[in-house]
Structures are given as C-alpha cells and as structure tokens.
C-alpha atoms as a PDB file:
ATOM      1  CA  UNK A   1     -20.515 -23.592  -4.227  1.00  0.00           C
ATOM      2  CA  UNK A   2     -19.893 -19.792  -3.962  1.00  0.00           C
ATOM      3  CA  UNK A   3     -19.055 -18.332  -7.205  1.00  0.00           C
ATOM      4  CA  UNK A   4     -15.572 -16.142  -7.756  1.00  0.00           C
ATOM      5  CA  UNK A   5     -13.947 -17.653  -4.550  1.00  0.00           C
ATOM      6  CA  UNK A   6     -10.737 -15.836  -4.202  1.00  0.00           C
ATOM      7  CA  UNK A   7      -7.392 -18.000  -5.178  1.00  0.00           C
ATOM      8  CA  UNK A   8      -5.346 -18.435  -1.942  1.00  0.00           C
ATOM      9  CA  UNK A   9      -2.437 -19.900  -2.502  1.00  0.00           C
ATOM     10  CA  UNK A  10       0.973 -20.597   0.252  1.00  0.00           C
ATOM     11  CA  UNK A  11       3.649 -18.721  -1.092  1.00  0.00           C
ATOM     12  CA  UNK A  12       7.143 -18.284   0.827  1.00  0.00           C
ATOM     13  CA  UNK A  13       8.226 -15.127   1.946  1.00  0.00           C
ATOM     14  CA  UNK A  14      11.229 -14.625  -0.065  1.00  0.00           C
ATOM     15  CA  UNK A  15       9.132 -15.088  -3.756  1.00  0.00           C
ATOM     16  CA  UNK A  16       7.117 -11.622  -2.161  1.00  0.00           C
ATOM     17  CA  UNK A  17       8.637  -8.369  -3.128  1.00  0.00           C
ATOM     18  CA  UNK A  18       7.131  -4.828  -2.138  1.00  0.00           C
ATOM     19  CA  UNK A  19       6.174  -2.154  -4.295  1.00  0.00           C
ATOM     20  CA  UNK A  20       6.388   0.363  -1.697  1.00  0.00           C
ATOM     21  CA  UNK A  21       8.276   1.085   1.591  1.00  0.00           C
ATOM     22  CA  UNK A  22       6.317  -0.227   4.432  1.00  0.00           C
ATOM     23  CA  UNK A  23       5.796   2.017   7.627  1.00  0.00           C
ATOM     24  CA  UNK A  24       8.497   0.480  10.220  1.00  0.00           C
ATOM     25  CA  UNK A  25       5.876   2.189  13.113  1.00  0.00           C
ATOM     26  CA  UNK A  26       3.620  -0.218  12.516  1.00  0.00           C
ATOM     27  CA  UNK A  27       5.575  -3.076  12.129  1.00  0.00           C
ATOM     28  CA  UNK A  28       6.050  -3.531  15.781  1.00  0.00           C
ATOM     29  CA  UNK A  29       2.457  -3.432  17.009  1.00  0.00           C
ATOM     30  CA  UNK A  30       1.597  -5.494  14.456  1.00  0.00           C
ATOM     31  CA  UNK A  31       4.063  -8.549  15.426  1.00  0.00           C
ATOM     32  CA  UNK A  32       2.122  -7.909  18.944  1.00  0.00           C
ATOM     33  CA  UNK A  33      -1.294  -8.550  17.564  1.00  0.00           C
ATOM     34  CA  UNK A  34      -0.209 -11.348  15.785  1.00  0.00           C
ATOM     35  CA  UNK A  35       1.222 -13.000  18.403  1.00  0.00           C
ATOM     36  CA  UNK A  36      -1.276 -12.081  20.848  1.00  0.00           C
ATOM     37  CA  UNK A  37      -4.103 -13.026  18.413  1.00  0.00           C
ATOM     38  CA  UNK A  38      -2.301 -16.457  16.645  1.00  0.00           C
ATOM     39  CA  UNK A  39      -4.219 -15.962  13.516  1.00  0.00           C
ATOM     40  CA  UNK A  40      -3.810 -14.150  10.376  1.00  0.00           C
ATOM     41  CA  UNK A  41      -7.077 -12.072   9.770  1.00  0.00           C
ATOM     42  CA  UNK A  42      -6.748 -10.753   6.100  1.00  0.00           C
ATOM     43  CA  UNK A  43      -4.666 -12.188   3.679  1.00  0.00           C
ATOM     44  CA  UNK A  44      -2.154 -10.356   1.944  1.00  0.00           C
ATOM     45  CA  UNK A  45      -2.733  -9.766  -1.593  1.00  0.00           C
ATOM     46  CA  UNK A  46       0.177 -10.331  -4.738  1.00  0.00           C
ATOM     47  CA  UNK A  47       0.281 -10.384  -8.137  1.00  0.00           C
ATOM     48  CA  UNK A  48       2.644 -12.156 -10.501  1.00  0.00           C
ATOM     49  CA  UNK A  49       5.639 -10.373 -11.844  1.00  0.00           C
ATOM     50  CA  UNK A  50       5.309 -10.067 -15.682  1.00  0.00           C
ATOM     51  CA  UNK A  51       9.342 -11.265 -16.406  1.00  0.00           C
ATOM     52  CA  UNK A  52       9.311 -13.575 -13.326  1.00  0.00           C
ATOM     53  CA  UNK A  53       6.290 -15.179 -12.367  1.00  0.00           C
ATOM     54  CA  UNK A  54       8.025 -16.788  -9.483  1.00  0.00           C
ATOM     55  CA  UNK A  55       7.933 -13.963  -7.737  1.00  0.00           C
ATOM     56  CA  UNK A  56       4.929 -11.868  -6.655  1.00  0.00           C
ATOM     57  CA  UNK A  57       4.490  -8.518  -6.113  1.00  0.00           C
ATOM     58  CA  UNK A  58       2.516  -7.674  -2.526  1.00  0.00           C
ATOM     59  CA  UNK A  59      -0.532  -5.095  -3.461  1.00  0.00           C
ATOM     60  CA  UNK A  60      -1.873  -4.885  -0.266  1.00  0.00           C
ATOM     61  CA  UNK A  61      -0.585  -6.150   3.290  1.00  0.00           C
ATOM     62  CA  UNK A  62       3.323  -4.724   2.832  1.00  0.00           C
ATOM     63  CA  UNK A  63       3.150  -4.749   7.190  1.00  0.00           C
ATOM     64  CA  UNK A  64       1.770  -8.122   7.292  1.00  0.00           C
ATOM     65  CA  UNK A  65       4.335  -9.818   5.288  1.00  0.00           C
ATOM     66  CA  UNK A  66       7.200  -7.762   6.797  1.00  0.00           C
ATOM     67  CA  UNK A  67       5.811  -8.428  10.280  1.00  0.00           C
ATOM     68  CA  UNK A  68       6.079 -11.822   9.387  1.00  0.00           C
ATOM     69  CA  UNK A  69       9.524 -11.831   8.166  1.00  0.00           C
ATOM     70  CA  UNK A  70      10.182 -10.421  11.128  1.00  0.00           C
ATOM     71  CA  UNK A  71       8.949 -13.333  12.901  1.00  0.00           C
ATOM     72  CA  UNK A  72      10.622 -15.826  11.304  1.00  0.00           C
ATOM     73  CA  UNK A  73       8.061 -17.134   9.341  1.00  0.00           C
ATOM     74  CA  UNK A  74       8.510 -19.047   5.951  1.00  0.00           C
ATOM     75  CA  UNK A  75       5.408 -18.659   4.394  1.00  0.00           C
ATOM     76  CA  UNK A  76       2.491 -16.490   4.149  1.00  0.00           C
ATOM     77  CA  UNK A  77      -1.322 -17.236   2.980  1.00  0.00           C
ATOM     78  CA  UNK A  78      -2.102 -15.109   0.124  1.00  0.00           C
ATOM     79  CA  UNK A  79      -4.560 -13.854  -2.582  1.00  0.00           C
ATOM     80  CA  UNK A  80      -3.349 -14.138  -5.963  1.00  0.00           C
ATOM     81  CA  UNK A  81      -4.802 -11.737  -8.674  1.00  0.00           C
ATOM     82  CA  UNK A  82      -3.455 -12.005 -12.285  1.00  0.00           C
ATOM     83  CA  UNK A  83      -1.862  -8.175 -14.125  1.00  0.00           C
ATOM     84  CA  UNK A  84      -5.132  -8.724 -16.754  1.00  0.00           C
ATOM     85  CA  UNK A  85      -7.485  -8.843 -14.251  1.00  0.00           C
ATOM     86  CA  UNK A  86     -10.394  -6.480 -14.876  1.00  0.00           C
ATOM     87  CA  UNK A  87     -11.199  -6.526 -11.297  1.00  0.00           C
ATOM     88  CA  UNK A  88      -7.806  -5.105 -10.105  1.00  0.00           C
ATOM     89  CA  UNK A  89      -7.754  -1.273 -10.349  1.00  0.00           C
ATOM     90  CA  UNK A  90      -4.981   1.362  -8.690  1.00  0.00           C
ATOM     91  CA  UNK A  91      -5.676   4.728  -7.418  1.00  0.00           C
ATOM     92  CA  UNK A  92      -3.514   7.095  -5.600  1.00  0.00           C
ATOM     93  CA  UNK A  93      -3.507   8.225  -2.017  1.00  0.00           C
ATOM     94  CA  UNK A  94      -2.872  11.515  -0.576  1.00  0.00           C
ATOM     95  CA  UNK A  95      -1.138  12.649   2.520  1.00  0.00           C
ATOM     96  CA  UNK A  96      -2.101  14.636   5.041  1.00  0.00           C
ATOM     97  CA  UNK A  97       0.626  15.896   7.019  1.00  0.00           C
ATOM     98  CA  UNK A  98       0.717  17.538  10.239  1.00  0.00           C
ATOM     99  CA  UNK A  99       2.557  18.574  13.223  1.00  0.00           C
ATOM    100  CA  UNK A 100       5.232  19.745  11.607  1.00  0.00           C
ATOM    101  CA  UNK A 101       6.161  23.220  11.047  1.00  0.00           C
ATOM    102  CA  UNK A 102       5.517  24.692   7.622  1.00  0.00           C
ATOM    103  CA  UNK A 103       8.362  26.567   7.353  1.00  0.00           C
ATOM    104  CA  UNK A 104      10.590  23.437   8.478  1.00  0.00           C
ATOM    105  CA  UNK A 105       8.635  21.440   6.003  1.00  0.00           C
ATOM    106  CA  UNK A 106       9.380  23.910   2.893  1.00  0.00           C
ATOM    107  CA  UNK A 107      12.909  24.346   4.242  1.00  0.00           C
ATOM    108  CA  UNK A 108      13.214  20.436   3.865  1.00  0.00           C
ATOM    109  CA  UNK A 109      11.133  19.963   0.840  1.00  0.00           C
ATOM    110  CA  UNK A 110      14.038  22.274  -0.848  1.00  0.00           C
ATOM    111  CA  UNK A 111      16.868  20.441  -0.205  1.00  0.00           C
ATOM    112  CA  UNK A 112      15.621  17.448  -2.357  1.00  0.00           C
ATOM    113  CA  UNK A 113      17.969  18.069  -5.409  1.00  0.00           C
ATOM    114  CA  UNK A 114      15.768  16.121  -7.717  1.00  0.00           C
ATOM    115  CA  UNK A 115      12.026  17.719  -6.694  1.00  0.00           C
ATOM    116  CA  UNK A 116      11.497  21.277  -8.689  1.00  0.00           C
ATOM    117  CA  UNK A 117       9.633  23.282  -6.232  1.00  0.00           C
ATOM    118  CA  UNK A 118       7.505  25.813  -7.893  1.00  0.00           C
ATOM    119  CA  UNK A 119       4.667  28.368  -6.359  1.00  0.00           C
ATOM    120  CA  UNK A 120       1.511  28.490  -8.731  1.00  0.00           C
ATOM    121  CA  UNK A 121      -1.946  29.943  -8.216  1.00  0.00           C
ATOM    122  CA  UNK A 122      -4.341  27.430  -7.037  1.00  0.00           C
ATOM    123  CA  UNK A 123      -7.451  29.191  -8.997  1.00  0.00           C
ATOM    124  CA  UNK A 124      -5.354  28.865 -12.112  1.00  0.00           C
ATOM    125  CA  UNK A 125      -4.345  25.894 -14.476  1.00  0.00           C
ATOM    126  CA  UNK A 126      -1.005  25.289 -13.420  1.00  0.00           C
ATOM    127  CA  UNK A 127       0.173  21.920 -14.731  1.00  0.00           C
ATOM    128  CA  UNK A 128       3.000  22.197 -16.811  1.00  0.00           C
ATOM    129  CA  UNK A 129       2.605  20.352 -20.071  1.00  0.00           C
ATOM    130  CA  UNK A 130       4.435  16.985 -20.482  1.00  0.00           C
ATOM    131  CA  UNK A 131       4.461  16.888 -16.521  1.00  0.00           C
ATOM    132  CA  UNK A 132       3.082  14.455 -13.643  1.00  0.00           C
ATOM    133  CA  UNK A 133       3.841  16.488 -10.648  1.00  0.00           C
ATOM    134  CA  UNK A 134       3.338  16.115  -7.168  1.00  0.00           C
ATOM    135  CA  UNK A 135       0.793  18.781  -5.676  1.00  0.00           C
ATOM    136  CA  UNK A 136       1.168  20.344  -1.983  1.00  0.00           C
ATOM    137  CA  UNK A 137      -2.123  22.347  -0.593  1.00  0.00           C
ATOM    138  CA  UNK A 138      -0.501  23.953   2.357  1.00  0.00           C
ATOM    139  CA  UNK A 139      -2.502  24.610   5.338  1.00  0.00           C
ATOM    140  CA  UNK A 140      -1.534  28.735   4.968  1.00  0.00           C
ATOM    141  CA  UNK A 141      -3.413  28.497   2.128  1.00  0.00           C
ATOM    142  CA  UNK A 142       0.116  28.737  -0.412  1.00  0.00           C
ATOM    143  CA  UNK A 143       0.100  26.148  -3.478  1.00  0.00           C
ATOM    144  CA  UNK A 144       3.533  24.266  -4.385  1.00  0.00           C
ATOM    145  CA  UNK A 145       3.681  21.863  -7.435  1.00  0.00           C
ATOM    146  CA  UNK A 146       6.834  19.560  -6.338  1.00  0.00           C
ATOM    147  CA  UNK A 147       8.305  18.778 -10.459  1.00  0.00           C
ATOM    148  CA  UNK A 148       9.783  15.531 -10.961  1.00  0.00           C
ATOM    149  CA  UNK A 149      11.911  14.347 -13.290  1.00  0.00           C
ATOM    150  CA  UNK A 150      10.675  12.281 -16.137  1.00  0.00           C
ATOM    151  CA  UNK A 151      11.364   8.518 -16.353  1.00  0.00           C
ATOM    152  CA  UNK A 152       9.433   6.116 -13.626  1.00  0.00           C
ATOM    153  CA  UNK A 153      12.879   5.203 -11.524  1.00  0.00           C
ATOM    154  CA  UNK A 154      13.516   9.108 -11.620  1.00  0.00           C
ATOM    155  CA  UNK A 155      10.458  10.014 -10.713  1.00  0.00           C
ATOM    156  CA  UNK A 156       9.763   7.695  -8.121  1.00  0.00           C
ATOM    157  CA  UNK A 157      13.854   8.490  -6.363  1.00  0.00           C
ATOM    158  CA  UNK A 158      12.235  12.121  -6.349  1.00  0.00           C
ATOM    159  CA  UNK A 159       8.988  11.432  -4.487  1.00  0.00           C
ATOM    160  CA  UNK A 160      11.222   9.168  -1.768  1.00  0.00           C
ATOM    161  CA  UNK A 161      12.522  11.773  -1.407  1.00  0.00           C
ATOM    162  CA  UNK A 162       9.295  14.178  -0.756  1.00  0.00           C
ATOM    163  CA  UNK A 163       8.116  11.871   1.375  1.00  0.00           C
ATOM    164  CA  UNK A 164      11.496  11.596   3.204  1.00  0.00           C
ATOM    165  CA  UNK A 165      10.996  14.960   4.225  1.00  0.00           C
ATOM    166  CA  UNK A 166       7.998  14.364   6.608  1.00  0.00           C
ATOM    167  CA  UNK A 167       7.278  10.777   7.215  1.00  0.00           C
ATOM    168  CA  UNK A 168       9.694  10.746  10.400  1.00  0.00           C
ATOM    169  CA  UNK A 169       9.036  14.555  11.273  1.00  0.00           C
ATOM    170  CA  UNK A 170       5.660  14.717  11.287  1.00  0.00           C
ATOM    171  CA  UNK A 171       2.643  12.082  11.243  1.00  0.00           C
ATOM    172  CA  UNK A 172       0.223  11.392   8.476  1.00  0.00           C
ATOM    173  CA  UNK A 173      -2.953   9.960   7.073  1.00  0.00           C
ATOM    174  CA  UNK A 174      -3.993   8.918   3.836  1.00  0.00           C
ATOM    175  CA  UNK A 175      -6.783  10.170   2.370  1.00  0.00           C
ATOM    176  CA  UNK A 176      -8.433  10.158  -1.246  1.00  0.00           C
ATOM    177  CA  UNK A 177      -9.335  14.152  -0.611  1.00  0.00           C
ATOM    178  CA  UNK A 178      -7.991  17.213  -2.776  1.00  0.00           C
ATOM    179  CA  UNK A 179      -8.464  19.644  -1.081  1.00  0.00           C
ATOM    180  CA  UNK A 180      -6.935  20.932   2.072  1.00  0.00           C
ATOM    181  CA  UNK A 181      -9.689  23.561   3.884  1.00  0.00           C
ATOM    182  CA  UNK A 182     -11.897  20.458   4.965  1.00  0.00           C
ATOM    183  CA  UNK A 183      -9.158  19.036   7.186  1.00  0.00           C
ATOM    184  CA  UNK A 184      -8.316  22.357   9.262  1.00  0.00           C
ATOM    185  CA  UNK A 185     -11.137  21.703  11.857  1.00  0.00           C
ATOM    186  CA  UNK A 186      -9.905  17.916  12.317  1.00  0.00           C
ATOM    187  CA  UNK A 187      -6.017  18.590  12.514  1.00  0.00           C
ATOM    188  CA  UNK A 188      -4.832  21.776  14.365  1.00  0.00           C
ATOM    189  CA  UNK A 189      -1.535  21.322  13.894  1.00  0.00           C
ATOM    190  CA  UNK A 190      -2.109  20.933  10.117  1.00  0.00           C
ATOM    191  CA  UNK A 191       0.805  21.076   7.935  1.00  0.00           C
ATOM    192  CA  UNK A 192      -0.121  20.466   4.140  1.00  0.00           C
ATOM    193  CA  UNK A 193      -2.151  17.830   1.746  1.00  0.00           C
ATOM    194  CA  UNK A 194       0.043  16.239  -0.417  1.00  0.00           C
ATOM    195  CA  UNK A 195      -1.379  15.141  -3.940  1.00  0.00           C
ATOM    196  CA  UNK A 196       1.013  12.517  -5.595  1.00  0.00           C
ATOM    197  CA  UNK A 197       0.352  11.262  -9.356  1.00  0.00           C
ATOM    198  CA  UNK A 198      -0.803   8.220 -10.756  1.00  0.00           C
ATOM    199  CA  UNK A 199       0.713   5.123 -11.569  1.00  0.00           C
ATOM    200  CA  UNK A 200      -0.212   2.063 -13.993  1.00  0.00           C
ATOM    201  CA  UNK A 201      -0.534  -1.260 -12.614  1.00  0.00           C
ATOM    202  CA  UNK A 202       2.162  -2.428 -15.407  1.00  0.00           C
ATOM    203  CA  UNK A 203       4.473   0.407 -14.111  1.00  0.00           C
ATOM    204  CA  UNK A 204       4.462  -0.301 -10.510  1.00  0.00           C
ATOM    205  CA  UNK A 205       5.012  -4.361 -11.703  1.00  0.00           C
ATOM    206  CA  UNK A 206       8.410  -3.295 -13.231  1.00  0.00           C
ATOM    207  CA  UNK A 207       9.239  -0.649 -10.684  1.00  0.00           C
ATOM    208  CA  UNK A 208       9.119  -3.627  -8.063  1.00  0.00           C
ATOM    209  CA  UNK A 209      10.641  -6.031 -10.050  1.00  0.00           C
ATOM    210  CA  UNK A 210      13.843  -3.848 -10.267  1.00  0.00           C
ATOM    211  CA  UNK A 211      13.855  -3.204  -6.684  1.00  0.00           C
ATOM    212  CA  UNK A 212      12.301   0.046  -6.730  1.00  0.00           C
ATOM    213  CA  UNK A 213       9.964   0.792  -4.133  1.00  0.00           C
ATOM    214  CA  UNK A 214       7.187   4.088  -3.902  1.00  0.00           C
ATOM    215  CA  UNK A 215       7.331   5.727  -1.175  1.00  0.00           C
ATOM    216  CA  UNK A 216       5.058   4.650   1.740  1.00  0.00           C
ATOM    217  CA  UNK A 217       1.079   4.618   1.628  1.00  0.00           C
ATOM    218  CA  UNK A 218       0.550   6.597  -1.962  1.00  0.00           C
ATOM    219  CA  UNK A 219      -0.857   3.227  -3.797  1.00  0.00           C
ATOM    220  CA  UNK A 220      -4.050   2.311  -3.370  1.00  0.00           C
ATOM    221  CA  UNK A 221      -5.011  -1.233  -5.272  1.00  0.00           C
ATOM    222  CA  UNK A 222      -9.066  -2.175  -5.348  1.00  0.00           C
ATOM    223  CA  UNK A 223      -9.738  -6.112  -5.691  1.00  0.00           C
ATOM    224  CA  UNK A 224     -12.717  -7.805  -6.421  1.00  0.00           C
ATOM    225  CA  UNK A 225     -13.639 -10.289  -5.030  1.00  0.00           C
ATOM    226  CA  UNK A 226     -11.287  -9.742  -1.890  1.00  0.00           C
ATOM    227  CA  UNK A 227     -10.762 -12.809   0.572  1.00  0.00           C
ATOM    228  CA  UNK A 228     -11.382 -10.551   4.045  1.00  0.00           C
ATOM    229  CA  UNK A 229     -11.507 -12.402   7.814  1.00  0.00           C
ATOM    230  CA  UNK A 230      -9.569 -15.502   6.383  1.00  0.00           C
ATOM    231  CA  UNK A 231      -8.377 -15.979  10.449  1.00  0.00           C
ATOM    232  CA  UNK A 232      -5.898 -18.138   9.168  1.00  0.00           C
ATOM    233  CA  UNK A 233      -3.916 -20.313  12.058  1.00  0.00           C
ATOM    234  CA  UNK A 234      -0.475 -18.931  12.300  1.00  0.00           C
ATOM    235  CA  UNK A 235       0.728 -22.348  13.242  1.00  0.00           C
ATOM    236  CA  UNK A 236      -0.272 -23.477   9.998  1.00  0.00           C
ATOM    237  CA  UNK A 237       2.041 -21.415   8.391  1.00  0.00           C
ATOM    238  CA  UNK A 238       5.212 -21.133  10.869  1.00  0.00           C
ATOM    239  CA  UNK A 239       5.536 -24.812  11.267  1.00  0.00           C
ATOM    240  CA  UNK A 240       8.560 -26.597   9.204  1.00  0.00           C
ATOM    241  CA  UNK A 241       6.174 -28.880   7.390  1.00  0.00           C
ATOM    242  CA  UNK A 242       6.865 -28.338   3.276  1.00  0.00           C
ATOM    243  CA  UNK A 243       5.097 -25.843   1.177  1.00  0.00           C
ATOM    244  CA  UNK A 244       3.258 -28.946  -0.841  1.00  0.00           C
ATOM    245  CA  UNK A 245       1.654 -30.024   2.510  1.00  0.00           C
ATOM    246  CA  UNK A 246       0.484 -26.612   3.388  1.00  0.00           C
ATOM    247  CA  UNK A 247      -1.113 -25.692   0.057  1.00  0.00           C
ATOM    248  CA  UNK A 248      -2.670 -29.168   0.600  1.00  0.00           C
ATOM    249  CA  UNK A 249      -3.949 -28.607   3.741  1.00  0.00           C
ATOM    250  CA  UNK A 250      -4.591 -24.723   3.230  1.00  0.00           C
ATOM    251  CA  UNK A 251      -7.464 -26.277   0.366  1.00  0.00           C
ATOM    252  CA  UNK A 252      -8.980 -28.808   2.753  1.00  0.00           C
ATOM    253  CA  UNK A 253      -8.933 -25.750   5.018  1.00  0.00           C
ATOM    254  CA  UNK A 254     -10.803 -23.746   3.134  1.00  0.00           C
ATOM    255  CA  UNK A 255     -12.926 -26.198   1.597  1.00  0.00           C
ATOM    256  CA  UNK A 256     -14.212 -27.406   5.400  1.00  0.00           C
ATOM    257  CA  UNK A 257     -15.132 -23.946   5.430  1.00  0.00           C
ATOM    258  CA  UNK A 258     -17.335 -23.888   2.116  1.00  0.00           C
ATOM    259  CA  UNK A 259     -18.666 -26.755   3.265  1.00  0.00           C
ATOM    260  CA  UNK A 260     -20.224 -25.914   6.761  1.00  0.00           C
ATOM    261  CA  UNK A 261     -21.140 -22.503   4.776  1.00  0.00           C
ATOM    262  CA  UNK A 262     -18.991 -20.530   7.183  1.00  0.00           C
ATOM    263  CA  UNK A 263     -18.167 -18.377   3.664  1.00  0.00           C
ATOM    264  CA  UNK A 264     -20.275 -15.845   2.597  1.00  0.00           C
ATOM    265  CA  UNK A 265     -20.079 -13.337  -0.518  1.00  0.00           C
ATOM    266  CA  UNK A 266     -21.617 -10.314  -0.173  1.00  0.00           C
ATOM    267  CA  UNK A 267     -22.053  -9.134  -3.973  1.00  0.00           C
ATOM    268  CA  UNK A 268     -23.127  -5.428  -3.263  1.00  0.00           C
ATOM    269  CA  UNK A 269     -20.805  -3.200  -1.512  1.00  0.00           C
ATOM    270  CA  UNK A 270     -19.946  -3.529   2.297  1.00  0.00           C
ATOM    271  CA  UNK A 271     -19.083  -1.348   5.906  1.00  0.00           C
ATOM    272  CA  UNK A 272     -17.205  -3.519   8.049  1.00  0.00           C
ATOM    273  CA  UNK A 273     -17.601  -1.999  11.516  1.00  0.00           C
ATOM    274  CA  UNK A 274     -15.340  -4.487  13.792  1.00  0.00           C
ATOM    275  CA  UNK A 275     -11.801  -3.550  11.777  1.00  0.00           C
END
C-alpha cells in the first residue's frame, strides 16, 4: 500500500468557498479544456472551515471549481487537508505587472482612498513600525510602500483595491522574486513588482468564512503529499447519481488504481515537464 495517500473526498460545489478572487480570463479556456479533455487532471485542494466544517475553503484550484460551476456541475473531486496539518504551509506571491503605463499606474494606485502611498528609499529601512505594507519596485527604479489599514477585513478591502488598479489594465505574473532589475530584460514593457504581505493560514480561514476574498493570485499554499494527475472522469462527477454513490465509487476508483500500481509517490522533490 503506498504510505500518506492523499484523502480525496466528493464534495458539492456549494460547501466550497474561495479565499481569493479567481481570474475570470482564465475561466473560459479552462471550461474549453475541460470539455475538450473530459477529465479532471489535478484535484482541487480545501480545507475545513474552523466554525463550519461543512464547508471548505478551496487552497488551490479557485479556476477549476469556478469553471465547474460554470458548467453546471454538482460536485467536484477534492483533496482534503486538515488547518493542523504540519504539511500545509502559505507563502505569498508577487506581481509583476506590465504593459501599463507607470504614470497611469501611480495615477490609479492614488485614487484608492484606503492604500497610503508613500515614497521611501529602497537602500534604507523603510518599514514603518506596527505596519504590514504592500511594497511596489517600479521599473524607473522609484520605491512606493502602499500602507494599509490595520485589521485583516481592512487590510485585505485595501489590497482589492491595489490590485484593482492593474489586473484589467495591464497583465501579470506571479512570481516569488523581490526584486525588480532581474525582470527588465524579460518584460519590456515592464511596469512594477508588487510585494504583498503575509498571511496566516488561520487568518485567511476566517477571512473566507466571512466572505472575504484576497485579491487574485497573492496566496501561495504548499501541500504535502499533493494528489497531482488524478485524470478524474468528468462524467463521474456531472452525472445526477447521489453524493453517497460517488464517494463510493470515487474509493473503488482509486483503489483499482493502487491496485494495478498505476500510483506512484515520489518522496524527494519533483519537475513535472508535461504541465
């Protein structure tokens, strides 16, 4: 039997909340590849909610399950990691933003009423104390720190609304980097690197569970062990049949799979090359 087999569990749709706002320009070529494809390769991944654990907050896959939704579909195959796992972590990504003017983009950026905009010296220590600010690198070289307000909904209204300022004006990428110079050569049209703060697993729990989303693509949630090239049928999970048959058959499923040792763990760490 392989050891630390992910828990995948059939879970409807409506018991899966997001944590963040999903990018609508993907949703669409998504619902093509799934259709086109009939399979669902990775499975979303959700965690409990800590003051209702009948619903589930979705880590990773927010375009998957709202492709879905947009489908029709009733359920959705998931992995199901608990808050106190060890194994979860959350990290923040950045955004690199460009083809967008950077004088449009600073015009923009101060108009948000709750976001502090304030010039510092990058070769300085500029953090105020008792602050978690947002940090923009812009490509002329300038350094902004975008001041939120304190308190998590607060906070998080504020950074909507930084991202607001871009994500349909300009196009992005996420990246773990902090530092701006090393994507000049890549982007041309490079507009700024935007450094958001950190968030705790437990905050991000409550934040969704109160209907209060991050902004799109700034979380970044690490699982281990991850359930990856599931190739789930679609069928399987569109068809009217109830949810105690399809956890029932989702198990057999899986366990066929164990069986004829068409599951493999990889315990050190892996390149996929074919995503």
């Amino acid at each position: 039997m392989i050891p630390n087999i992910p828990e995948l569990k059939i879970l409807p749709l409506e018991q899966l909340v997001l944590h963040e706002d999903h990018d609508m320009q993907r949703t669409l070529p998504l619902i093509n590849k799934l259709r086109a494809q009939g399979i669902l390769r990775n499975p979303p991944i959700v965690m409990p909610l800590a003051d209702d654990p009948s619903r589930y907050m979705v880590l990773d896959g927010a375009n998957r399950v709202t492709s879905l939704r947009e489908m029709g579909f009733p359920h959705v195959v998931t992995q199901v990691v608990q808050p106190n796992d060890r194994n979860v972590t959350l990290q923040t990504w950045n955004h690199v933003v460009w083809g967008m003017g950077v004088r449009r983009f600073m015009k923009d950026l101060k108009t948000v009423d709750t976001i502090l905009v304030k010039h510092v010296n990058p070769k300085k220590s500029f953090y105020p104390p008792d602050t978690t600010p947002a940090v923009i690198r812009m490509a002329n070289g300038k350094t902004y720190l975008a001041i939120t307000p304190p308190g998590p909904f607060d906070q998080v209204h504020a950074l909507r609304g930084l991202v607001d300022c871009y994500k349909e004006r300009a196009s992005l990428d996420r990246t773990s980097q902090t530092l701006v110079d090393g994507f000049k050569g890549i982007y041309p049209n490079l507009t700024a690197l935007i450094i958001f703060p950190r968030f705790e697993i437990n905050t991000v729990l409550m934040l969704a569970g109160r209907d209060c989303p991050l902004p799109t693509g700034i979380t970044r949630f690490t699982v281990s062990p991850r359930a990856l090239h599931l190739n789930y049928p679609l069928h399987e999970l569109s068809s009217a049949k109830p949810l105690e048959y399809k956890e029932a058959y989702l198990h057999q499923w899986v366990g066929e799979r164990v069986k004829n040792k068409g599951v493999r763990h990889y315990a050190e760490q892996t390149f996929l090359f074919d995503e």
